[in-house]
C-alpha atoms as a PDB file:
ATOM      1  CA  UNK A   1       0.000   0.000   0.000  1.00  0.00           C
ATOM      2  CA  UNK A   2       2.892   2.638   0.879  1.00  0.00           C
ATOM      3  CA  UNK A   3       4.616   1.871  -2.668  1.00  0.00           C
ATOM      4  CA  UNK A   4       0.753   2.724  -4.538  1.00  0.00           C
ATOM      5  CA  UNK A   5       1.103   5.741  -2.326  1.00  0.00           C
ATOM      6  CA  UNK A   6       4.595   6.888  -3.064  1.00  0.00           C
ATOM      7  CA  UNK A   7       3.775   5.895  -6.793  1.00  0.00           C
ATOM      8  CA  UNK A   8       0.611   8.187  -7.102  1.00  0.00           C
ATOM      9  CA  UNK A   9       2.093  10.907  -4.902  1.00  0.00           C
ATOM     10  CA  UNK A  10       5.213  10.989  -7.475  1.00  0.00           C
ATOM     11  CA  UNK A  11       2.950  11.351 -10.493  1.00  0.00           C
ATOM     12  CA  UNK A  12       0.901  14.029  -9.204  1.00  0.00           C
ATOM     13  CA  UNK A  13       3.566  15.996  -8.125  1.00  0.00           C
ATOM     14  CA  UNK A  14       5.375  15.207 -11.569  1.00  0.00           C
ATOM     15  CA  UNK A  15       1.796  16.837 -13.205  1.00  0.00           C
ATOM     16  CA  UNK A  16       2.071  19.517 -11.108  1.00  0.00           C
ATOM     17  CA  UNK A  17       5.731  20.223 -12.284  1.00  0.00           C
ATOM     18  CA  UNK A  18       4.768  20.097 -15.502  1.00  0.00           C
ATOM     19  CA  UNK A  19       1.400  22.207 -15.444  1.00  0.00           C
ATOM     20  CA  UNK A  20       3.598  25.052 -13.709  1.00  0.00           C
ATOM     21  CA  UNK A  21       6.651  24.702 -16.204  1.00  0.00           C
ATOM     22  CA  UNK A  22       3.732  25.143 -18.987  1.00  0.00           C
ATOM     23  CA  UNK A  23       2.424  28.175 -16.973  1.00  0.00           C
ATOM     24  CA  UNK A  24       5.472  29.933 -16.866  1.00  0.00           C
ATOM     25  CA  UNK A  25       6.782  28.815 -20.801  1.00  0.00           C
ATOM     26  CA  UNK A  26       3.322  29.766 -22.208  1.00  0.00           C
ATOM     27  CA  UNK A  27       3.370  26.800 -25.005  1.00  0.00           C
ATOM     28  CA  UNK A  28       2.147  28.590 -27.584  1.00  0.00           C
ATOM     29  CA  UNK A  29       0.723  27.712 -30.980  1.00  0.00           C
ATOM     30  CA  UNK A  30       3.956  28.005 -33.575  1.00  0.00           C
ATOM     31  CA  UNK A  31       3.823  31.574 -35.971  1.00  0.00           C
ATOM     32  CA  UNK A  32       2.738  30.512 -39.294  1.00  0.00           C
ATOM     33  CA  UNK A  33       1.720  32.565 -42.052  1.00  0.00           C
ATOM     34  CA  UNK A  34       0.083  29.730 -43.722  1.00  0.00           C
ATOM     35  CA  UNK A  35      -1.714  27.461 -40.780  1.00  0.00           C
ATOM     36  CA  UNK A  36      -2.085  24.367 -43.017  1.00  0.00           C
ATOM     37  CA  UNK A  37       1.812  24.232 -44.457  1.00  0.00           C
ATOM     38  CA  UNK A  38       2.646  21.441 -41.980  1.00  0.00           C
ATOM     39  CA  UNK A  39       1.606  19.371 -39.086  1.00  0.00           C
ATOM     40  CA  UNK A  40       3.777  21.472 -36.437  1.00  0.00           C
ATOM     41  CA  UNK A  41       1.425  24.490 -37.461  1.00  0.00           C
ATOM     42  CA  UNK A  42      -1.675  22.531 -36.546  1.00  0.00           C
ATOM     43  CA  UNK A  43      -0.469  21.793 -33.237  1.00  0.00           C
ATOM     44  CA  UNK A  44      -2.373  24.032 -30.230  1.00  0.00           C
ATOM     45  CA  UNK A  45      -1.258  25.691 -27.774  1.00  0.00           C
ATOM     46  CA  UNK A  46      -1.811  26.782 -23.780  1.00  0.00           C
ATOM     47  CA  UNK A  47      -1.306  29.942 -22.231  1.00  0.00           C
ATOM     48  CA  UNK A  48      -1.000  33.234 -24.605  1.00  0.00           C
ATOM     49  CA  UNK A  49       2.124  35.641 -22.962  1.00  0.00           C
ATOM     50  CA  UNK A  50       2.191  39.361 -24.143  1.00  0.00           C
ATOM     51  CA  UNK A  51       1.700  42.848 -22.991  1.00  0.00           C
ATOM     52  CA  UNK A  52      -1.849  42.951 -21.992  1.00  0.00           C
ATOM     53  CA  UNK A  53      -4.040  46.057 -23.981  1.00  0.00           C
ATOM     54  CA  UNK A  54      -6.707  47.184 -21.749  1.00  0.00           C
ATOM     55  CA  UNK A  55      -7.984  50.300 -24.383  1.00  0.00           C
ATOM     56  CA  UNK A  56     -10.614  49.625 -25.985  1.00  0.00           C
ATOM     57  CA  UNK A  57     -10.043  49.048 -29.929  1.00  0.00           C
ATOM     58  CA  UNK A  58     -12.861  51.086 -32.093  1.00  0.00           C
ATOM     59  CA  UNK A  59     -11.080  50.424 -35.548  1.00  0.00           C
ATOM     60  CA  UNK A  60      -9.345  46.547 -35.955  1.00  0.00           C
ATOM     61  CA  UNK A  61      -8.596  47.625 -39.538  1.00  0.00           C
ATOM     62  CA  UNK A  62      -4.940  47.246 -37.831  1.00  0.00           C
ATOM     63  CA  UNK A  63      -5.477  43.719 -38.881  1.00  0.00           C
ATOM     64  CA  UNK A  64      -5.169  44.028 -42.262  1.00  0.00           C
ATOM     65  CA  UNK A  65      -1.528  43.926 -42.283  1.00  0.00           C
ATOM     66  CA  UNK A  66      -1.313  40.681 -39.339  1.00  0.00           C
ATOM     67  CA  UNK A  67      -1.677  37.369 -41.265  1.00  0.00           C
ATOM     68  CA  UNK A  68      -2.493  35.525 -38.034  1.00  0.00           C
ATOM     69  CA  UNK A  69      -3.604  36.004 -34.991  1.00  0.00           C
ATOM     70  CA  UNK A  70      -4.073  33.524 -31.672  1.00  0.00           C
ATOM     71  CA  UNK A  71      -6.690  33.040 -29.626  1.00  0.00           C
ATOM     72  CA  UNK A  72      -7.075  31.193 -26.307  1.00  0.00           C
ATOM     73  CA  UNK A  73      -9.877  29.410 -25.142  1.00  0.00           C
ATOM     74  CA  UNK A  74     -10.686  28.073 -21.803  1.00  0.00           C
ATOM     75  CA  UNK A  75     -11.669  24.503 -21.807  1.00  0.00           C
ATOM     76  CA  UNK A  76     -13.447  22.325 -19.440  1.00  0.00           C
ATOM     77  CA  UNK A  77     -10.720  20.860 -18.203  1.00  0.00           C
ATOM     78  CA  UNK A  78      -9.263  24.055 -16.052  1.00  0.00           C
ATOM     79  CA  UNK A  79      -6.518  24.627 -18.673  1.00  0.00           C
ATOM     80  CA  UNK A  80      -6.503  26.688 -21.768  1.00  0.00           C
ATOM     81  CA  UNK A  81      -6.423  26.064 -25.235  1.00  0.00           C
ATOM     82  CA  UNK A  82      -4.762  27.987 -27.891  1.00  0.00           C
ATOM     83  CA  UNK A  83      -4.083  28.072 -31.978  1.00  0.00           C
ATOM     84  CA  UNK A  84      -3.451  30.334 -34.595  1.00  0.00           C
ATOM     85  CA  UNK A  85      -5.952  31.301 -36.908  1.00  0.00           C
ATOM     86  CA  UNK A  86      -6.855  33.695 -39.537  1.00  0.00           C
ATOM     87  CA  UNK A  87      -8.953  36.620 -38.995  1.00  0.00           C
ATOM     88  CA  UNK A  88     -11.203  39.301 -40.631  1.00  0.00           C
ATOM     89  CA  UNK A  89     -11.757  42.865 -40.523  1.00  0.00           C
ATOM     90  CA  UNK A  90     -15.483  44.311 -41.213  1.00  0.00           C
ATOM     91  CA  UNK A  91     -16.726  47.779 -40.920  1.00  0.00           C
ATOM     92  CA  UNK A  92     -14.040  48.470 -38.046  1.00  0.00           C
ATOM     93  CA  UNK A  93     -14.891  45.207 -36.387  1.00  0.00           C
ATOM     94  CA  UNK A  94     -13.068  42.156 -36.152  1.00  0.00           C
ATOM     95  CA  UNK A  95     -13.862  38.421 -36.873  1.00  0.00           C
ATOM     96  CA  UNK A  96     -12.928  35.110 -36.216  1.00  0.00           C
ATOM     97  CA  UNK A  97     -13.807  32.146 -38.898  1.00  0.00           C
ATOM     98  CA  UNK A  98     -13.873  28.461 -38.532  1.00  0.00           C
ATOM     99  CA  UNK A  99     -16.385  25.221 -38.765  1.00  0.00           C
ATOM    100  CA  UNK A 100     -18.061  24.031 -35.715  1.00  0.00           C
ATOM    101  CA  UNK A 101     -16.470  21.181 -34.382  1.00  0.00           C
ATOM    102  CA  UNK A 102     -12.809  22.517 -33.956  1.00  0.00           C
ATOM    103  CA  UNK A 103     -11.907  22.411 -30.465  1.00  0.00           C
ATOM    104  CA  UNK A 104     -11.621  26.097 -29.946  1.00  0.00           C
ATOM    105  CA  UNK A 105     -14.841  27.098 -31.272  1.00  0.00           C
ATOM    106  CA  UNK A 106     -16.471  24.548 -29.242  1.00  0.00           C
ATOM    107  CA  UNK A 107     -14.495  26.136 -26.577  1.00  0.00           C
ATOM    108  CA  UNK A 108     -15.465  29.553 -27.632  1.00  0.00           C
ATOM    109  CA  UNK A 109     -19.673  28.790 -28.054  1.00  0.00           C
ATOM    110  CA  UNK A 110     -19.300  28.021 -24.348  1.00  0.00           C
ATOM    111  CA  UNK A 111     -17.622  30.364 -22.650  1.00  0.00           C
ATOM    112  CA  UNK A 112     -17.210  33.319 -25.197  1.00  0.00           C
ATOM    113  CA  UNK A 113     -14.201  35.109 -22.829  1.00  0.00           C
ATOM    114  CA  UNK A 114     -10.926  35.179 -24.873  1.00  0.00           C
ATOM    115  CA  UNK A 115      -7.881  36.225 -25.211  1.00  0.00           C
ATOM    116  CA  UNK A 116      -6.375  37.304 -28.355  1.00  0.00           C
ATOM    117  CA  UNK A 117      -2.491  37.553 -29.647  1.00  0.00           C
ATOM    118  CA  UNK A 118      -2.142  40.076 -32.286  1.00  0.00           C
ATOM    119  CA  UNK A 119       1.511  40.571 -32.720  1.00  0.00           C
ATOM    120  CA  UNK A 120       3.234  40.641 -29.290  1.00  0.00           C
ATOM    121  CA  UNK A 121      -0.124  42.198 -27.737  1.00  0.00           C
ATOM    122  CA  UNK A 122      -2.682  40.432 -25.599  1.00  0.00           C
ATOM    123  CA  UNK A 123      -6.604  41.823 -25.761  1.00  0.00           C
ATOM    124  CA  UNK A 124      -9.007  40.214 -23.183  1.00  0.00           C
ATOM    125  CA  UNK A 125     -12.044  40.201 -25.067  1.00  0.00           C
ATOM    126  CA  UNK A 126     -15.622  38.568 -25.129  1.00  0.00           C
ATOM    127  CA  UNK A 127     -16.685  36.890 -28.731  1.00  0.00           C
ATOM    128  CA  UNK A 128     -20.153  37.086 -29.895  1.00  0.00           C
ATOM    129  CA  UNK A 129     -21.479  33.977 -31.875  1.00  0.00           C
ATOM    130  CA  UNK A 130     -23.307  35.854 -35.230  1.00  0.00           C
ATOM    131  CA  UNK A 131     -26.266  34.266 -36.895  1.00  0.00           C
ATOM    132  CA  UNK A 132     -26.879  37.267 -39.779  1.00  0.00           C
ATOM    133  CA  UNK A 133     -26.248  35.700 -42.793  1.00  0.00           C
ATOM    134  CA  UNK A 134     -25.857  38.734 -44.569  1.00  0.00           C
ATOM    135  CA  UNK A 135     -23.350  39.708 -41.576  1.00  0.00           C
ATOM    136  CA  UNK A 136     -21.535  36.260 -42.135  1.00  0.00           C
ATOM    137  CA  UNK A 137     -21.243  36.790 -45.893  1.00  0.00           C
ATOM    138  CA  UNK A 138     -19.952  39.661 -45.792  1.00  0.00           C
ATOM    139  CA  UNK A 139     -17.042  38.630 -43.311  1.00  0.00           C
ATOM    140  CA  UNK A 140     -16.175  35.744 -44.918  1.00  0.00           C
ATOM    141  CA  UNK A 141     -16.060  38.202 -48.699  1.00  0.00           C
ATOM    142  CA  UNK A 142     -13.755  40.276 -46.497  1.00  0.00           C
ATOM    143  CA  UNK A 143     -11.743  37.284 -45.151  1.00  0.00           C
ATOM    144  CA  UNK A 144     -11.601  36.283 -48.908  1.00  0.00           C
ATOM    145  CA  UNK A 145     -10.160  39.517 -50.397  1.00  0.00           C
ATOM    146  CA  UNK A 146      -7.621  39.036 -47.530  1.00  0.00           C
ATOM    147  CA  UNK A 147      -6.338  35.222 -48.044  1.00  0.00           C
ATOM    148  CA  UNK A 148      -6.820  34.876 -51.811  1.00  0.00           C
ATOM    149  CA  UNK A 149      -5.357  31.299 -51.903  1.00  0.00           C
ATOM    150  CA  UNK A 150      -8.635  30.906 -49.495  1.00  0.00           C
ATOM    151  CA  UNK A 151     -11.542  29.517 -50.543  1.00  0.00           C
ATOM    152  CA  UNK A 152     -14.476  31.070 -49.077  1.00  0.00           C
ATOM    153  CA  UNK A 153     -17.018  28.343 -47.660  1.00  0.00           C
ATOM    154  CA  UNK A 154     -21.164  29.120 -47.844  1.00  0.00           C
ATOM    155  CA  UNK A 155     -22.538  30.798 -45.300  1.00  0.00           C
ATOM    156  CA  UNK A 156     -23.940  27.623 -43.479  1.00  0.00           C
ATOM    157  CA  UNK A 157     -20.917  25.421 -43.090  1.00  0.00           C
ATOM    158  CA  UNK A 158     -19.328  28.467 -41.094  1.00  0.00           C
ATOM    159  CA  UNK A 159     -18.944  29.635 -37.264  1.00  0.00           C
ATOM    160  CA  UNK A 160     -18.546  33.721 -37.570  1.00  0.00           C
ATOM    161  CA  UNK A 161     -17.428  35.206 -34.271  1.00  0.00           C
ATOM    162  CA  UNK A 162     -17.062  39.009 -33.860  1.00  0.00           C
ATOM    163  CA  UNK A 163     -15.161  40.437 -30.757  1.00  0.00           C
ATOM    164  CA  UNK A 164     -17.201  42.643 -28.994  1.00  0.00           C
ATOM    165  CA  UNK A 165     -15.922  46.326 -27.890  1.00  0.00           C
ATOM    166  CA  UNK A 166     -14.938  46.475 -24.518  1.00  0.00           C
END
């Protein structure tokens, strides 16, 4: 019985090591301008370190010129969840793009608090799920004209996310 002990007390303490070395590395989702290229770019993240922006942002036309952003989700499982992903710029707001059944937009439908990397800057926002379809055509024309190797999915096959102003 003392060896199952000394056994499980080892492992947890080993987790715990390795949740805090996480904490304070970040593991973050690799930079890549094109998030398909290879495998490595798939491959999510935790934590999201930066200089926090506490501002409010009225025009995210900024976002033009960033090919990726990252976002971090908070999962049901106490620790966060982070990737890169492409994003969208309409009428001075900005979007977020996937299909439902990615991990973070799961993620993101339940609790929409977020925090978003855009270039070495961290913005604690809220995400708002949008159901316009004129709304989500028009981000995902916008999204388009940005990534022209993109091909722009209907309107129903798509999760459109705007960030709300703070």
């Amino acid at each position: 019985m003392k060896t199952v002990l000394k056994i499980g007390g080892g492992i947890i303490i080993c987790m715990i090591l390795l949740v805090v070395t996480l904490r304070a590395t970040g593991f973050e989702p690799q930079d890549c301008p094109n998030a398909g290229a290879s495998w490595t770019c798939k491959l999510p993240g935790l934590w999201l370190r930066g200089e926090p922006v506490t501002t409010p942002v009225k025009d995210w036309s900024f976002t033009d010129k960033i090919q990726t952003i990252k976002v971090q989700t908070q999962t049901p499982f106490l620790l966060p969840y982070s990737v890169s992903i492409w994003c969208a710029e309409y009428n001075g707001n900005l979007y977020v793009t996937s299909y439902r059944g990615r991990r973070w937009v799961e993620d993101i439908i339940s609790d929409p608090r977020v925090r978003l990397k855009i270039g070495g800057q961290i913005y604690e926002r809220t995400l708002s799920l949008i159901s316009d379809p004129s709304e989500k055509a028009a981000v995902l024309q916008a999204k388009g004209k940005k990534y022209p190797t993109w091909k722009v999915p209907t309107v129903a096959e798509t999760t459109v996310f705007r960030v709300l102003p703070e």
